[in-house]
C-alpha atoms as a PDB file:
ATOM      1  CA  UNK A   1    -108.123 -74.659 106.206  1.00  0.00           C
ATOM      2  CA  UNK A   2    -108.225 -75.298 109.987  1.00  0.00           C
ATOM      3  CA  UNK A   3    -109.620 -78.303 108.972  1.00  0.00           C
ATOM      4  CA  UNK A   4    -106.800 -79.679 106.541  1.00  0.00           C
ATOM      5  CA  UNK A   5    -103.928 -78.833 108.802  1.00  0.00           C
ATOM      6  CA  UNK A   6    -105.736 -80.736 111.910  1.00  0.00           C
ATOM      7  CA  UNK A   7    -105.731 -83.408 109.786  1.00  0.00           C
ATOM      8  CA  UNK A   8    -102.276 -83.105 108.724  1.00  0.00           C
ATOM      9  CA  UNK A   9    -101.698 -82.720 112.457  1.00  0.00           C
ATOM     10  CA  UNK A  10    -103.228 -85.933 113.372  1.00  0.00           C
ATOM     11  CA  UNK A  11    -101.454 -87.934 110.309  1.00  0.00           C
ATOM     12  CA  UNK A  12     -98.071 -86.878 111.457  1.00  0.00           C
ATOM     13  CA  UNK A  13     -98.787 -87.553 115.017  1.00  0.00           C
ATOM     14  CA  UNK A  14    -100.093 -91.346 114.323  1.00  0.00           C
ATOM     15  CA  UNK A  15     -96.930 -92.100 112.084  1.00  0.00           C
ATOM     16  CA  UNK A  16     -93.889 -90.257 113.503  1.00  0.00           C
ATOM     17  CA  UNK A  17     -91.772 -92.245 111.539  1.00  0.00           C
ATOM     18  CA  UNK A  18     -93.282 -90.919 108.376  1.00  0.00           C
ATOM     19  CA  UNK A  19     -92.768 -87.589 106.479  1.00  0.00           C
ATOM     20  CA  UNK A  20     -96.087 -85.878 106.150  1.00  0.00           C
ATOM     21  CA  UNK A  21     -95.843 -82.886 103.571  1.00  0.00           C
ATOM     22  CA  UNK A  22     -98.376 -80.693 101.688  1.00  0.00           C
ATOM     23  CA  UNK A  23     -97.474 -79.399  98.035  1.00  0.00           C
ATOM     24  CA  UNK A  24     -98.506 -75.714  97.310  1.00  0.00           C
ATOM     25  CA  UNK A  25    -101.909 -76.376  95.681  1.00  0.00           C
ATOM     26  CA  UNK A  26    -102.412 -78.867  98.814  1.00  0.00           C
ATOM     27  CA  UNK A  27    -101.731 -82.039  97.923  1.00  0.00           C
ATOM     28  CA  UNK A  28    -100.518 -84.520 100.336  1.00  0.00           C
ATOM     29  CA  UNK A  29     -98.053 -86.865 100.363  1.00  0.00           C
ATOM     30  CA  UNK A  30     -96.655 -89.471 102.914  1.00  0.00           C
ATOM     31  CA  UNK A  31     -92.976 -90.927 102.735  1.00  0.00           C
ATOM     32  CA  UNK A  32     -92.737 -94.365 104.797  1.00  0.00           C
ATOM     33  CA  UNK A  33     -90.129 -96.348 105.798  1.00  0.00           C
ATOM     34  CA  UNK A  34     -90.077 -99.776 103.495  1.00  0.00           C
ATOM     35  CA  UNK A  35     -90.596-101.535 106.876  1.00  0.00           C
ATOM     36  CA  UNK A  36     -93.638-100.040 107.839  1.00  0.00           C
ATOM     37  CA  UNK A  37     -95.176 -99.365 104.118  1.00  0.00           C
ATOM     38  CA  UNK A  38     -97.754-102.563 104.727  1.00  0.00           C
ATOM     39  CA  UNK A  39     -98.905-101.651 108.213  1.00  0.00           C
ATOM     40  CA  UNK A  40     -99.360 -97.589 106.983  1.00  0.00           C
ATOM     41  CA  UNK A  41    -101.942 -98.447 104.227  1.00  0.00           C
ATOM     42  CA  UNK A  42    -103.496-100.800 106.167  1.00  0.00           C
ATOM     43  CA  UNK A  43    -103.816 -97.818 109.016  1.00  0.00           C
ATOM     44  CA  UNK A  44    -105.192 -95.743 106.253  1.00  0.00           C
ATOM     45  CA  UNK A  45    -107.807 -97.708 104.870  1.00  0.00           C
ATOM     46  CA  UNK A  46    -108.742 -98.509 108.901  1.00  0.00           C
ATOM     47  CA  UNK A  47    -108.568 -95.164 110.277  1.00  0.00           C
ATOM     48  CA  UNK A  48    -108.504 -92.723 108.082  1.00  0.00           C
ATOM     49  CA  UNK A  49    -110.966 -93.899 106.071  1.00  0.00           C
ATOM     50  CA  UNK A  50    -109.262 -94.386 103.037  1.00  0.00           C
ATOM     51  CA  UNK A  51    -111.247 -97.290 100.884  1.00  0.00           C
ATOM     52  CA  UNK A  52    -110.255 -96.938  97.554  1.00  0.00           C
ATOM     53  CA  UNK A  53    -106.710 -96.991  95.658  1.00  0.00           C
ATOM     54  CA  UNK A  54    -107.222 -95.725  92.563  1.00  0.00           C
ATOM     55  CA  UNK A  55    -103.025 -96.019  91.258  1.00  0.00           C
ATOM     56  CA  UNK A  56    -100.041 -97.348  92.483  1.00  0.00           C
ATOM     57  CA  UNK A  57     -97.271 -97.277  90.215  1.00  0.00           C
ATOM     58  CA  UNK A  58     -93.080 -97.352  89.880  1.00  0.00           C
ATOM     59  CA  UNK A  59     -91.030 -94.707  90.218  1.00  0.00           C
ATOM     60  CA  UNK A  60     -87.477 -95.393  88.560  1.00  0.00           C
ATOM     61  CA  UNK A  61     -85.076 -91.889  90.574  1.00  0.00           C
ATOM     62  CA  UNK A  62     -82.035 -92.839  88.460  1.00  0.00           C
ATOM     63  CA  UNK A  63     -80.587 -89.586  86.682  1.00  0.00           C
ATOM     64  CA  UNK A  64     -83.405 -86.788  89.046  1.00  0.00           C
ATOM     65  CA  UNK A  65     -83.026 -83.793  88.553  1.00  0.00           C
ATOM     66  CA  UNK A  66     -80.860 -83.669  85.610  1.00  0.00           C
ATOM     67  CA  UNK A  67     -81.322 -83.766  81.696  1.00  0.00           C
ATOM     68  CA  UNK A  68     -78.916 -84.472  78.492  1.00  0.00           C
ATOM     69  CA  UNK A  69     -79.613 -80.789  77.647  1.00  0.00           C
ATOM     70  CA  UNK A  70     -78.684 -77.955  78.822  1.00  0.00           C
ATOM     71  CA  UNK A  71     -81.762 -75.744  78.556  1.00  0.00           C
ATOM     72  CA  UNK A  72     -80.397 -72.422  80.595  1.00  0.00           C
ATOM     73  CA  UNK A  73     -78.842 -70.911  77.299  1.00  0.00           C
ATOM     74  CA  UNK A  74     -81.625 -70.960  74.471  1.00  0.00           C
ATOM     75  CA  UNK A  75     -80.658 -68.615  71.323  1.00  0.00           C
ATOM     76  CA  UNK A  76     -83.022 -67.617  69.263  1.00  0.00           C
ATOM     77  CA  UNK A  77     -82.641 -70.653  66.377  1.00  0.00           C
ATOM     78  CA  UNK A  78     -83.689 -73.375  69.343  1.00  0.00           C
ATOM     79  CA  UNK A  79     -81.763 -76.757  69.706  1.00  0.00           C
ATOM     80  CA  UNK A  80     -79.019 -78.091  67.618  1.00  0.00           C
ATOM     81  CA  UNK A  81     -80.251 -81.253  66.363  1.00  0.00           C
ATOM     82  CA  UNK A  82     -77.023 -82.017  66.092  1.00  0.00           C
ATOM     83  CA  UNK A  83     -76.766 -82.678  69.579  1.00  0.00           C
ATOM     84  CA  UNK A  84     -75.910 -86.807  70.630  1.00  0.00           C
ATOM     85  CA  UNK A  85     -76.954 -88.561  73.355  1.00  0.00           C
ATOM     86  CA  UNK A  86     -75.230 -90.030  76.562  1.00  0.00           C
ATOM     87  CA  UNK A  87     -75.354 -93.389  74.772  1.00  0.00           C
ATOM     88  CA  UNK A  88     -77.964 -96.394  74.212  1.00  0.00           C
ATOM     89  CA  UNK A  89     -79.510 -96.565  77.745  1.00  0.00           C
ATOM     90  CA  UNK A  90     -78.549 -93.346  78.904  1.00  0.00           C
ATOM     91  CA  UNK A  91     -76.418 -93.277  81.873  1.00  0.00           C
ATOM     92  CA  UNK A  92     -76.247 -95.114  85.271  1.00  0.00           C
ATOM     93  CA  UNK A  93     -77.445 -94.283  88.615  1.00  0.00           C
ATOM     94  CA  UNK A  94     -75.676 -91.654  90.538  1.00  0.00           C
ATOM     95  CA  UNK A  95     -74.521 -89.886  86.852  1.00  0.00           C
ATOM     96  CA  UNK A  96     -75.651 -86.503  86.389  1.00  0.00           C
ATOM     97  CA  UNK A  97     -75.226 -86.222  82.385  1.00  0.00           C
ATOM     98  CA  UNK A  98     -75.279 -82.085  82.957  1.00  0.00           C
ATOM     99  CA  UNK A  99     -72.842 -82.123  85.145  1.00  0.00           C
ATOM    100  CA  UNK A 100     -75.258 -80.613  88.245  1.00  0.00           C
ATOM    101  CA  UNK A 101     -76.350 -82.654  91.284  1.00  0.00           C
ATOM    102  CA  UNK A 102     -79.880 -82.669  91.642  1.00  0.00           C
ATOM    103  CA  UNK A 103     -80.344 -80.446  94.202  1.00  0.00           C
ATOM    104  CA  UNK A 104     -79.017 -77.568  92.388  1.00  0.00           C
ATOM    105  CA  UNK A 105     -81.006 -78.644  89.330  1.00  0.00           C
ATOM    106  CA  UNK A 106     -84.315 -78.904  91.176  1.00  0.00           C
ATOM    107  CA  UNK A 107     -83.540 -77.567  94.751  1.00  0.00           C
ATOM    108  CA  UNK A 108     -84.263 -81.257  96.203  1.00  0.00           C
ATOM    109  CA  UNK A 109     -82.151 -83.684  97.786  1.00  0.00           C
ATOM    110  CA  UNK A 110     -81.060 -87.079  96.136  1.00  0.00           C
ATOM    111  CA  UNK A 111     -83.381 -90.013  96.900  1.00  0.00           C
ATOM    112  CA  UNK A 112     -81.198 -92.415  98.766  1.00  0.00           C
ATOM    113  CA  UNK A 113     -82.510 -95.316  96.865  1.00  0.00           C
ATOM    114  CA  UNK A 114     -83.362 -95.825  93.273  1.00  0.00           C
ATOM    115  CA  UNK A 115     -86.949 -97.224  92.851  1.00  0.00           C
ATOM    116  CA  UNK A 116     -90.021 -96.271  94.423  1.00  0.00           C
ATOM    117  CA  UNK A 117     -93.525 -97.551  94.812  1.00  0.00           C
ATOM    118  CA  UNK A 118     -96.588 -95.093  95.064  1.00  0.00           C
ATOM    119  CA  UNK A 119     -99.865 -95.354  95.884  1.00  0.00           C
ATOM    120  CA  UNK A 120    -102.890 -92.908  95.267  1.00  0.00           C
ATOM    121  CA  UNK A 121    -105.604 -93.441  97.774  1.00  0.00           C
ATOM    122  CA  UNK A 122    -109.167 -91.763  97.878  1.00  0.00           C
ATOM    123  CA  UNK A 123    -111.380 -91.148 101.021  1.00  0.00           C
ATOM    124  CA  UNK A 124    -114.861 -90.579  99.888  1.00  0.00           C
ATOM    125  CA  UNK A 125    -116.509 -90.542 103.022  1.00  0.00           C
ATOM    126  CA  UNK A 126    -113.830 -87.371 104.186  1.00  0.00           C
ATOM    127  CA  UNK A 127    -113.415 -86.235 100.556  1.00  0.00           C
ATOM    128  CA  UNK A 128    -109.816 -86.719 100.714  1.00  0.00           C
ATOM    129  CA  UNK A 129    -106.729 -87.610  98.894  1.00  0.00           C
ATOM    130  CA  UNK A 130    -103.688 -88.688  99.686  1.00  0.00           C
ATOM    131  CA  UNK A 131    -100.227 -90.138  97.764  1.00  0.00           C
ATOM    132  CA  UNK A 132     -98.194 -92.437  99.653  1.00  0.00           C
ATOM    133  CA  UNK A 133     -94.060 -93.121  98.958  1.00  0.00           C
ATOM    134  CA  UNK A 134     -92.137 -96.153 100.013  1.00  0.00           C
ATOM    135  CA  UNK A 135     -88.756 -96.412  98.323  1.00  0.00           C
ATOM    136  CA  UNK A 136     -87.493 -99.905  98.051  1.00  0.00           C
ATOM    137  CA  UNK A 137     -84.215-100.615 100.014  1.00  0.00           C
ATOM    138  CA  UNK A 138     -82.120-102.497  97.659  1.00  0.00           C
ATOM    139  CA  UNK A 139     -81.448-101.173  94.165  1.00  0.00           C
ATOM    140  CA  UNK A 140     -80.514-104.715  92.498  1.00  0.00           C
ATOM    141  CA  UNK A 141     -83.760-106.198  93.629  1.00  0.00           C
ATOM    142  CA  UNK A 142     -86.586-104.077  94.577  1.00  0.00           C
ATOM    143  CA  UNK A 143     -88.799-105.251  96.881  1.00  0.00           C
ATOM    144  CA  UNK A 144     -91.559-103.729  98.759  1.00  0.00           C
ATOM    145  CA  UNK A 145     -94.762-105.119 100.797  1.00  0.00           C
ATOM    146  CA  UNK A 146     -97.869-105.788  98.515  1.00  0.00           C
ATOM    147  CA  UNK A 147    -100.899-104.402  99.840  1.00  0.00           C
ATOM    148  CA  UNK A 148    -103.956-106.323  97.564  1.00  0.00           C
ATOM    149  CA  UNK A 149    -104.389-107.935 101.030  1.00  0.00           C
ATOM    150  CA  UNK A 150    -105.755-104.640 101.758  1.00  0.00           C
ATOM    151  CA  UNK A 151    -107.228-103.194  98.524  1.00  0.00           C
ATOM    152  CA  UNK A 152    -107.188-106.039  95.911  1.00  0.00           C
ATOM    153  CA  UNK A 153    -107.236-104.115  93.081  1.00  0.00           C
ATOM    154  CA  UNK A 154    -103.792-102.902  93.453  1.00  0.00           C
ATOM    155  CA  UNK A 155    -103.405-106.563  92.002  1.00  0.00           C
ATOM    156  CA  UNK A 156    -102.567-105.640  88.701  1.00  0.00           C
ATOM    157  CA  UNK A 157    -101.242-102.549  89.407  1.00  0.00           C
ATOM    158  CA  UNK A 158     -98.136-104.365  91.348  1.00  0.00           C
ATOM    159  CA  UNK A 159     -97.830-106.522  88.419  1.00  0.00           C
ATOM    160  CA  UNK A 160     -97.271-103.762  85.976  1.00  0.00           C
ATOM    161  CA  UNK A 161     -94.951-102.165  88.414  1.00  0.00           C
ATOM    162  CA  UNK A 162     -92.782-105.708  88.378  1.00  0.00           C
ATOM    163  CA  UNK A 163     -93.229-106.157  84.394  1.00  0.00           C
ATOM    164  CA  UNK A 164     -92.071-102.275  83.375  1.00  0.00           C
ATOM    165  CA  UNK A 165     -90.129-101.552  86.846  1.00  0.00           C
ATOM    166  CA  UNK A 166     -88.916-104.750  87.591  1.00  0.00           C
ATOM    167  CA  UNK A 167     -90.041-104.125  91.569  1.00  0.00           C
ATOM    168  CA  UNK A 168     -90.808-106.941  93.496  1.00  0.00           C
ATOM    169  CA  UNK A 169     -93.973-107.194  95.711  1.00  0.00           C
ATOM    170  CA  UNK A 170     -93.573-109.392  98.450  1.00  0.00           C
ATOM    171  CA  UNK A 171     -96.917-111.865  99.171  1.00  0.00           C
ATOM    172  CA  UNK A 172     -98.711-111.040  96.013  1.00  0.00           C
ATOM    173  CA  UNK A 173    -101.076-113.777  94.718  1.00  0.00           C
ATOM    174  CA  UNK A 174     -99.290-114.143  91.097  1.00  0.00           C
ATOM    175  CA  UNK A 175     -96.791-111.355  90.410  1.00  0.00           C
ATOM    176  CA  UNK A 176     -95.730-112.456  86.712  1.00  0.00           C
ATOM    177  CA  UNK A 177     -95.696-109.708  84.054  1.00  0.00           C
ATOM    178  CA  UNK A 178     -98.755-108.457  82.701  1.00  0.00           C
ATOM    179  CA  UNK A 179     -97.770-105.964  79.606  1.00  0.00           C
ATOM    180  CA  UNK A 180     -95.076-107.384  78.219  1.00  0.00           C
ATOM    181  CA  UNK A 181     -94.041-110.940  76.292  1.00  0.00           C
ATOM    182  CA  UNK A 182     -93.583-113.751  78.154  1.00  0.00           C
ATOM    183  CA  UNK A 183     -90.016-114.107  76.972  1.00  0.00           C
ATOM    184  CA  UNK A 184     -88.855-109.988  77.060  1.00  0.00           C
ATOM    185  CA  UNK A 185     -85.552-109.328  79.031  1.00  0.00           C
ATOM    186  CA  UNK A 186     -85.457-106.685  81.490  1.00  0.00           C
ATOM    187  CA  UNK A 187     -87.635-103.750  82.486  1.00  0.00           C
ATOM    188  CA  UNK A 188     -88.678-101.317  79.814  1.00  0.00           C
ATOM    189  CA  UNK A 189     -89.506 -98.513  82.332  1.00  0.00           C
ATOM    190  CA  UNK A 190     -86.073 -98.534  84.047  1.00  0.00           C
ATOM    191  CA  UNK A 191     -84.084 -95.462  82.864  1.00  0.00           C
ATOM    192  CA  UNK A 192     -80.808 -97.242  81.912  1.00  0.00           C
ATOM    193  CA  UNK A 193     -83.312 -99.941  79.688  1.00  0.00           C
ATOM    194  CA  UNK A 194     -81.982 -99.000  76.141  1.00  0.00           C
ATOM    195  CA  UNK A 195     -84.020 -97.148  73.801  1.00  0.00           C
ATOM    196  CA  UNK A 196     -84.237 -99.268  71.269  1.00  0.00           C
ATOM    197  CA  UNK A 197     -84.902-102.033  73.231  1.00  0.00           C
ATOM    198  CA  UNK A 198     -82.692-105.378  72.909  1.00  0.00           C
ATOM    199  CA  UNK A 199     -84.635-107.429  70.435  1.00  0.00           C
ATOM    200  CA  UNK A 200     -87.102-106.917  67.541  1.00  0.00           C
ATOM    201  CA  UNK A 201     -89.723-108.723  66.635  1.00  0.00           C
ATOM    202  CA  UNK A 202     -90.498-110.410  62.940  1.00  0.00           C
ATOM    203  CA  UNK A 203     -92.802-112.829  61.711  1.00  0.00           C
ATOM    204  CA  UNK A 204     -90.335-115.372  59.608  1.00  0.00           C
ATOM    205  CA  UNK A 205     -92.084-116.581  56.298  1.00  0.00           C
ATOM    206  CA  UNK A 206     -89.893-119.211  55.903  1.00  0.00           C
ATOM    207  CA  UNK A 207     -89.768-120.705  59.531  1.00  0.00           C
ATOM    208  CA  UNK A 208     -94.090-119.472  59.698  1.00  0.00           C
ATOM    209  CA  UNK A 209     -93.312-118.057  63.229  1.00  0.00           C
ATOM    210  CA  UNK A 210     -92.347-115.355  65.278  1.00  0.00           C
ATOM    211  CA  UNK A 211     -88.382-114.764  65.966  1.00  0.00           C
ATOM    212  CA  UNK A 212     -86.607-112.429  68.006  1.00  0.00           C
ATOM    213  CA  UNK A 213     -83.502-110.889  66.986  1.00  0.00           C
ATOM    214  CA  UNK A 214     -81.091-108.221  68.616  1.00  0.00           C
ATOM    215  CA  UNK A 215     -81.731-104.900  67.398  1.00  0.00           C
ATOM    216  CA  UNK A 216     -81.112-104.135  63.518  1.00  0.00           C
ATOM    217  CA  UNK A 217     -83.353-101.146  62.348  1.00  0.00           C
ATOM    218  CA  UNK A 218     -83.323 -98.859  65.189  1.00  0.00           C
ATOM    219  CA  UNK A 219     -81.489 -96.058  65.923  1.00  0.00           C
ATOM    220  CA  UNK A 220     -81.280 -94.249  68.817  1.00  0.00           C
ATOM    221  CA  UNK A 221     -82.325 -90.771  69.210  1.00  0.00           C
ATOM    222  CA  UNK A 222     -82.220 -87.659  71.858  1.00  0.00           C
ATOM    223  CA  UNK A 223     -85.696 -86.437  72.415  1.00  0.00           C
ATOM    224  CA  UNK A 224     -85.456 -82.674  71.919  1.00  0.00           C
ATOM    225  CA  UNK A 225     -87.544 -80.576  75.000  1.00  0.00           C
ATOM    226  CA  UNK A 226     -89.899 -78.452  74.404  1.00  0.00           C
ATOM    227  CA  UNK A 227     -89.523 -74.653  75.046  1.00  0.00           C
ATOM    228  CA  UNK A 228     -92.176 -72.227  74.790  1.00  0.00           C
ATOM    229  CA  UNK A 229     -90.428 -68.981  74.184  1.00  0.00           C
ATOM    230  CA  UNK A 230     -92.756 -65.456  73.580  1.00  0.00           C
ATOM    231  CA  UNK A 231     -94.059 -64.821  70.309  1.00  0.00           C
ATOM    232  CA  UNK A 232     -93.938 -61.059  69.524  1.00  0.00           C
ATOM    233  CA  UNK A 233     -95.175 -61.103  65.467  1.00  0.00           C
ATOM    234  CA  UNK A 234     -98.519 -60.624  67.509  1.00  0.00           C
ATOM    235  CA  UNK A 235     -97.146 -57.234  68.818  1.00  0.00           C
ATOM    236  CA  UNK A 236     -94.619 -56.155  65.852  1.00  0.00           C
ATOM    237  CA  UNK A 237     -97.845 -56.441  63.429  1.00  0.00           C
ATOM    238  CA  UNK A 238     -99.491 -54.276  65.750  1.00  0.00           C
ATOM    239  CA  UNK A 239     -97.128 -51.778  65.704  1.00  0.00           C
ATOM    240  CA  UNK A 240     -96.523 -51.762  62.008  1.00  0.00           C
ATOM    241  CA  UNK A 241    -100.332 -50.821  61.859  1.00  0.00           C
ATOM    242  CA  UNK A 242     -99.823 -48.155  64.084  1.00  0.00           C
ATOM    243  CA  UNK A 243     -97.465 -46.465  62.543  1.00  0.00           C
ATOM    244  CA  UNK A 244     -99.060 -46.712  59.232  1.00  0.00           C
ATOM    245  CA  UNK A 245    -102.091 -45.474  60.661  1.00  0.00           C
ATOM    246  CA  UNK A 246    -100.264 -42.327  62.373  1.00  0.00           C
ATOM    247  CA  UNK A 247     -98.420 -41.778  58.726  1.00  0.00           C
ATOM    248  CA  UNK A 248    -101.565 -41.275  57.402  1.00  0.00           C
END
């Protein structure tokens, strides 16, 4: 333990600009300015030993901490699935669709920007991990610092994050999209993307090709959550045998 915190000491001291925090089960996580995202890696994987990134990935904030359901008032016949969504792509940013900010939904604070890039590094030669944070200023085009000049196989990683998030990395090698067509609009991963999507795809027997059309067959649909609630047949049968057997 006096181990982990000196080296949470000597993280916070080397970047005071950053916020260094440490989750219950002590995982670690560094916020960085987008300014200095670039520079921090590159300090990690030089001093702090951190040669392998084994994720980075988008983070789309819009709607955190909230839900379309309101889950505090379960009965005992579940959900009504008669229950209708916000509308086809949700909600926009800064909406709270229950009707509660997000810090009384989750107890933390709003980001103050939408999209976020995060990276998962590993220090085998300390036996460390660490997650790093750097949300992008500017919500209509997201752009943060690539770092495959310092581990190149975020490569592909960045270029998923463009394709699904649409978040740009400045000085990447060949950011096009990597999961998606070559012709798809817009960012499947981004919350306000509708969910069904604004084409579908065919093959046309008469024109012997692929076409694209806007959305026919779909309908959209509220995801019901999942609440585990206790199960007392377990208990009630149990009982029933007891009293049988004290009848007796």
């Amino acid at each position: 333990m006096a181990e982990q915190a000196d080296y949470i000491d000597e993280l916070r001291t080397r970047f005071t600009d950053a916020a260094v925090t440490v989750s219950p089960s002590g995982e670690t996580t560094i916020e960085v300015p987008h300014a200095q995202w670039h520079d921090l890696c590159l300090a990690l994987r030089d001093s702090f030993g951190f040669e392998q990134l084994t994720d980075l990935c988008g983070v789309d904030y819009l709607g955190f901490g909230s839900d379309e359901w309101d889950t505090s008032d379960v009965s005992s016949q579940g959900f009504s699935r008669g229950v209708e969504g916000k509308a086809v792509g949700r909600f926009a940013w800064g909406e709270m669709p229950t009707g509660e900010g997000a810090d009384h939904a989750t107890g933390l604070p709003m980001p103050t920007n939408r999209f976020a890039a995060v990276a998962h590094l590993i220090s085998y030669q300390h036996n460390r991990r660490v997650r790093v944070r750097c949300y992008a200023p500017n919500d209509d085009v997201p752009v943060v610092s690539s770092v495959t000049d310092i581990w190149p196989g975020a490569n592909w990683f960045e270029r998923e994050a463009f394709d699904l998030f649409g978040i740009v990395f400045a000085g990447h090698p060949d950011l096009r999209r990597i999961l998606t067509d070559y012709g798809f609009v817009g960012h499947p991963f981004r919350k306000d993307f509708p969910l069904i999507g604004n084409v579908e795809v065919r093959y046309d027997e008469e024109r012997k090709r692929v076409v694209y059309e806007p959305v026919t067959s779909v309908e959209p649909r509220v995801g019901v959550p999942r609440v585990i609630r206790e199960d007392a047949r377990y208990q009630t049968a149990a009982g029933e045998t007891a009293a049988r057997e004290s009848s007796k």
